[in-house]
C-alpha atoms as a PDB file:
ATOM      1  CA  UNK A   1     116.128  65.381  80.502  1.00  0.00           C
ATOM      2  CA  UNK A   2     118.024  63.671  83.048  1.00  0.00           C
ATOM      3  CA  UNK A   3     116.435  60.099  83.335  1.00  0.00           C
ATOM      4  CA  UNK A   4     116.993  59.992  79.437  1.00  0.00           C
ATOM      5  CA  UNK A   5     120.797  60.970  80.185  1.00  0.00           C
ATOM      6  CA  UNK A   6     120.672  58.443  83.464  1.00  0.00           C
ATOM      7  CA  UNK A   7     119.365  55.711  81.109  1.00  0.00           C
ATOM      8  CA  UNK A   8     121.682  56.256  78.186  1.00  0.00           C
ATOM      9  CA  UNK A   9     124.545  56.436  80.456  1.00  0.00           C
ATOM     10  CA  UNK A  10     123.293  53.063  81.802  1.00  0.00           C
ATOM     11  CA  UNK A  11     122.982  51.546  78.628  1.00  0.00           C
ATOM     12  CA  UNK A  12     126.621  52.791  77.488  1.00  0.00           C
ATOM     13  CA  UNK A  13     127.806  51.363  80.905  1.00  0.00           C
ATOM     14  CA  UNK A  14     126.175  47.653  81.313  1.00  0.00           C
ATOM     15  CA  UNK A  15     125.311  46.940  77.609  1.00  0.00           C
ATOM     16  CA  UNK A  16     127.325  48.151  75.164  1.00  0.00           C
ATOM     17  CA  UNK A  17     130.397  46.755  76.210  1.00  0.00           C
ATOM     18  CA  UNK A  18     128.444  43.209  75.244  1.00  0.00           C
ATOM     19  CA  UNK A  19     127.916  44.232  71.733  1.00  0.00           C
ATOM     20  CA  UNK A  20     131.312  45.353  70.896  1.00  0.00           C
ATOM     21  CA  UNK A  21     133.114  41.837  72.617  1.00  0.00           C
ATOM     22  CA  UNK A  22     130.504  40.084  70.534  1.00  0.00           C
ATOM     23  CA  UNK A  23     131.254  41.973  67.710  1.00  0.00           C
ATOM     24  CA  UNK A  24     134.888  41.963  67.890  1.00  0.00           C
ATOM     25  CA  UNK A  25     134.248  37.899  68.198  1.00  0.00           C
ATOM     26  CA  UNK A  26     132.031  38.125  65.298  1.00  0.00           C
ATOM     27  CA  UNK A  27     134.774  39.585  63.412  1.00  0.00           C
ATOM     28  CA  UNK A  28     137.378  37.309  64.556  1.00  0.00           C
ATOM     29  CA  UNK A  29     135.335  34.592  63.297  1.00  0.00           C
ATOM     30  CA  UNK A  30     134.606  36.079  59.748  1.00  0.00           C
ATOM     31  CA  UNK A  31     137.776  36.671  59.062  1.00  0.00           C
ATOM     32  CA  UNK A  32     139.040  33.160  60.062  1.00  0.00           C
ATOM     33  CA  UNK A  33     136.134  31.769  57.711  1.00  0.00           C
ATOM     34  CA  UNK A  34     136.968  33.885  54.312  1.00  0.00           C
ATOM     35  CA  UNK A  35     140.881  33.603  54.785  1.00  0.00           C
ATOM     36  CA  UNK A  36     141.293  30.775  53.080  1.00  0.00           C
ATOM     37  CA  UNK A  37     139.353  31.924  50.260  1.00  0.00           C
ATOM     38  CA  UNK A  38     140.878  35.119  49.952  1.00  0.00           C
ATOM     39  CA  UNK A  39     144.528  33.532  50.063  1.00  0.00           C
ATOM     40  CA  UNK A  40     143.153  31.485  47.282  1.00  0.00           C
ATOM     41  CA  UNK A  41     141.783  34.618  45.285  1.00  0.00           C
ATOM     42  CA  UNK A  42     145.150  36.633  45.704  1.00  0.00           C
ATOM     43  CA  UNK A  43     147.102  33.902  44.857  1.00  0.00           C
ATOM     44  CA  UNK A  44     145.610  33.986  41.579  1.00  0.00           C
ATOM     45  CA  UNK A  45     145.441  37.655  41.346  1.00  0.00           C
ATOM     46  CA  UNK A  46     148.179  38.479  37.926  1.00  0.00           C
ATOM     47  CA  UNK A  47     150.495  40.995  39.419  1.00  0.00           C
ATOM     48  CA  UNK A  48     151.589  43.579  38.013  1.00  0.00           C
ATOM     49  CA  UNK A  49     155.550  44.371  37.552  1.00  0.00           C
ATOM     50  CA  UNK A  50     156.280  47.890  39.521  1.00  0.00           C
ATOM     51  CA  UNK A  51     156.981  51.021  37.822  1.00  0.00           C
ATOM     52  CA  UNK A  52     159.524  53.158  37.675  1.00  0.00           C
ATOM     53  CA  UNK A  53     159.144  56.804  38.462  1.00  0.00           C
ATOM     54  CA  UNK A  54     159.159  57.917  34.961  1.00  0.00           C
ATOM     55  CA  UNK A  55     156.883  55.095  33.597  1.00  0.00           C
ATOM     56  CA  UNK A  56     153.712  56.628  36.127  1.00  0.00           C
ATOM     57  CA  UNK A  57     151.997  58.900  33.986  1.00  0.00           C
ATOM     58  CA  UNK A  58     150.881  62.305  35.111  1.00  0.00           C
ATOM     59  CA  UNK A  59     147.589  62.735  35.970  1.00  0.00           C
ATOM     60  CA  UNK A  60     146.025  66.472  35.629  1.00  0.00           C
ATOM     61  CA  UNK A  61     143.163  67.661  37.525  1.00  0.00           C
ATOM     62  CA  UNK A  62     139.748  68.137  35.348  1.00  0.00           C
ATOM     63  CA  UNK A  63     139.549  71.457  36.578  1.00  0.00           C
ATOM     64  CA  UNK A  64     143.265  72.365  35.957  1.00  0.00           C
ATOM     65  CA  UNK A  65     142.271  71.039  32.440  1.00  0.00           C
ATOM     66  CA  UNK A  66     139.509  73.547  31.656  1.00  0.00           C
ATOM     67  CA  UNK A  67     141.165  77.181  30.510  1.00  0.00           C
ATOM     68  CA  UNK A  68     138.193  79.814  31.117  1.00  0.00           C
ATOM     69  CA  UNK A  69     137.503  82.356  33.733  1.00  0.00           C
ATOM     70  CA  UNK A  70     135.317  81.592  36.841  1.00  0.00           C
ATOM     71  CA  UNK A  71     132.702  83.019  37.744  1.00  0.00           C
ATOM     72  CA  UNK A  72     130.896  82.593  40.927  1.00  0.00           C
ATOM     73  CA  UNK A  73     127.282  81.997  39.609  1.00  0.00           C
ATOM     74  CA  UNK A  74     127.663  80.887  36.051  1.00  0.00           C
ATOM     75  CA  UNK A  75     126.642  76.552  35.898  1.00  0.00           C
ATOM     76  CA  UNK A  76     129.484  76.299  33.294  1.00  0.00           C
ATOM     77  CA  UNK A  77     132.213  77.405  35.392  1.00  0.00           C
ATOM     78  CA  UNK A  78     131.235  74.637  38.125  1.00  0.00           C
ATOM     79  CA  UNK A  79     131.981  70.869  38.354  1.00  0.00           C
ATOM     80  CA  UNK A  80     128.707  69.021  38.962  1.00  0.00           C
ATOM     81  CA  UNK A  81     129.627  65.673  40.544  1.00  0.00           C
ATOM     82  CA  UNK A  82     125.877  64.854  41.232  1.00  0.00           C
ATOM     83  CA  UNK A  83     125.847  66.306  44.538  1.00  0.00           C
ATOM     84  CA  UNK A  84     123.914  69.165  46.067  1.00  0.00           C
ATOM     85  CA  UNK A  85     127.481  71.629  46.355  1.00  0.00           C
ATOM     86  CA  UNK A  86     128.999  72.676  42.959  1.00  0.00           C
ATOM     87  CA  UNK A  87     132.639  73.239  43.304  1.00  0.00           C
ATOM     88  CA  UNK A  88     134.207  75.595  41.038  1.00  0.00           C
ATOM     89  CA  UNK A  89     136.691  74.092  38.657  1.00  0.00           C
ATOM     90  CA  UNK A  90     139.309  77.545  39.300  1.00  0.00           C
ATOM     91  CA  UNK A  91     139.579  79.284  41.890  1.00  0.00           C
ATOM     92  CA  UNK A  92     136.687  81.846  41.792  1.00  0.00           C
ATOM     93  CA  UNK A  93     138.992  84.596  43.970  1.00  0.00           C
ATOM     94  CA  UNK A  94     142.558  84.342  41.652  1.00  0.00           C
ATOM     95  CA  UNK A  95     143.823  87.599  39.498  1.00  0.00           C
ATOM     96  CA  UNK A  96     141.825  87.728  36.160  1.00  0.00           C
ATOM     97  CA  UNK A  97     144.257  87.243  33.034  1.00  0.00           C
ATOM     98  CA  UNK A  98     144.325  88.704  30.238  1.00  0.00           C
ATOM     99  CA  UNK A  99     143.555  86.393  27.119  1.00  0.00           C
END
């Protein structure tokens, strides 16, 4: 309860301000090590020239793409990206069409 709140306030108060200075040094000192070698690596990036506006292709949405009806519980009206929340490729509450 309160002794575990008393210690982590503690903690936040006398050692955690260590960590992040060290850290922040840490960091300091990284970056001052790879900068040469990342100056060297963009220098010999190829750039490309910039586009104009109507060079950038348009880019649809997949589920924009797809041109059937949702429906809330049917697998091949969702878009399975591998994780555990399908998301449905229309919107499953839009006005039916007609075909």
């Amino acid at each position: 309860g309160s002794v575990d709140a008393a210690i982590s306030e503690d903690h936040a108060r006398d050692v955690m301000p260590a960590f992040k200075e060290r850290d922040a040094a840490r960091q300091r000192q990284k970056d001052e090590d790879l900068a040469p070698y990342i100056r060297a690596a963009l220098d010999r990036k190829k750039r490309m020239q910039a586009l104009r506006d109507d060079e950038i292709p348009l880019v649809e949405s997949f589920g924009r793409k797809q041109r059937f009806d949702v429906g809330i519980a049917r697998a091949d009206t969702m878009s399975d990206r591998g994780g555990a929340i399908n998301v449905p490729l229309q919107d499953p509450h839009a006005p039916k069409t007609a075909r």
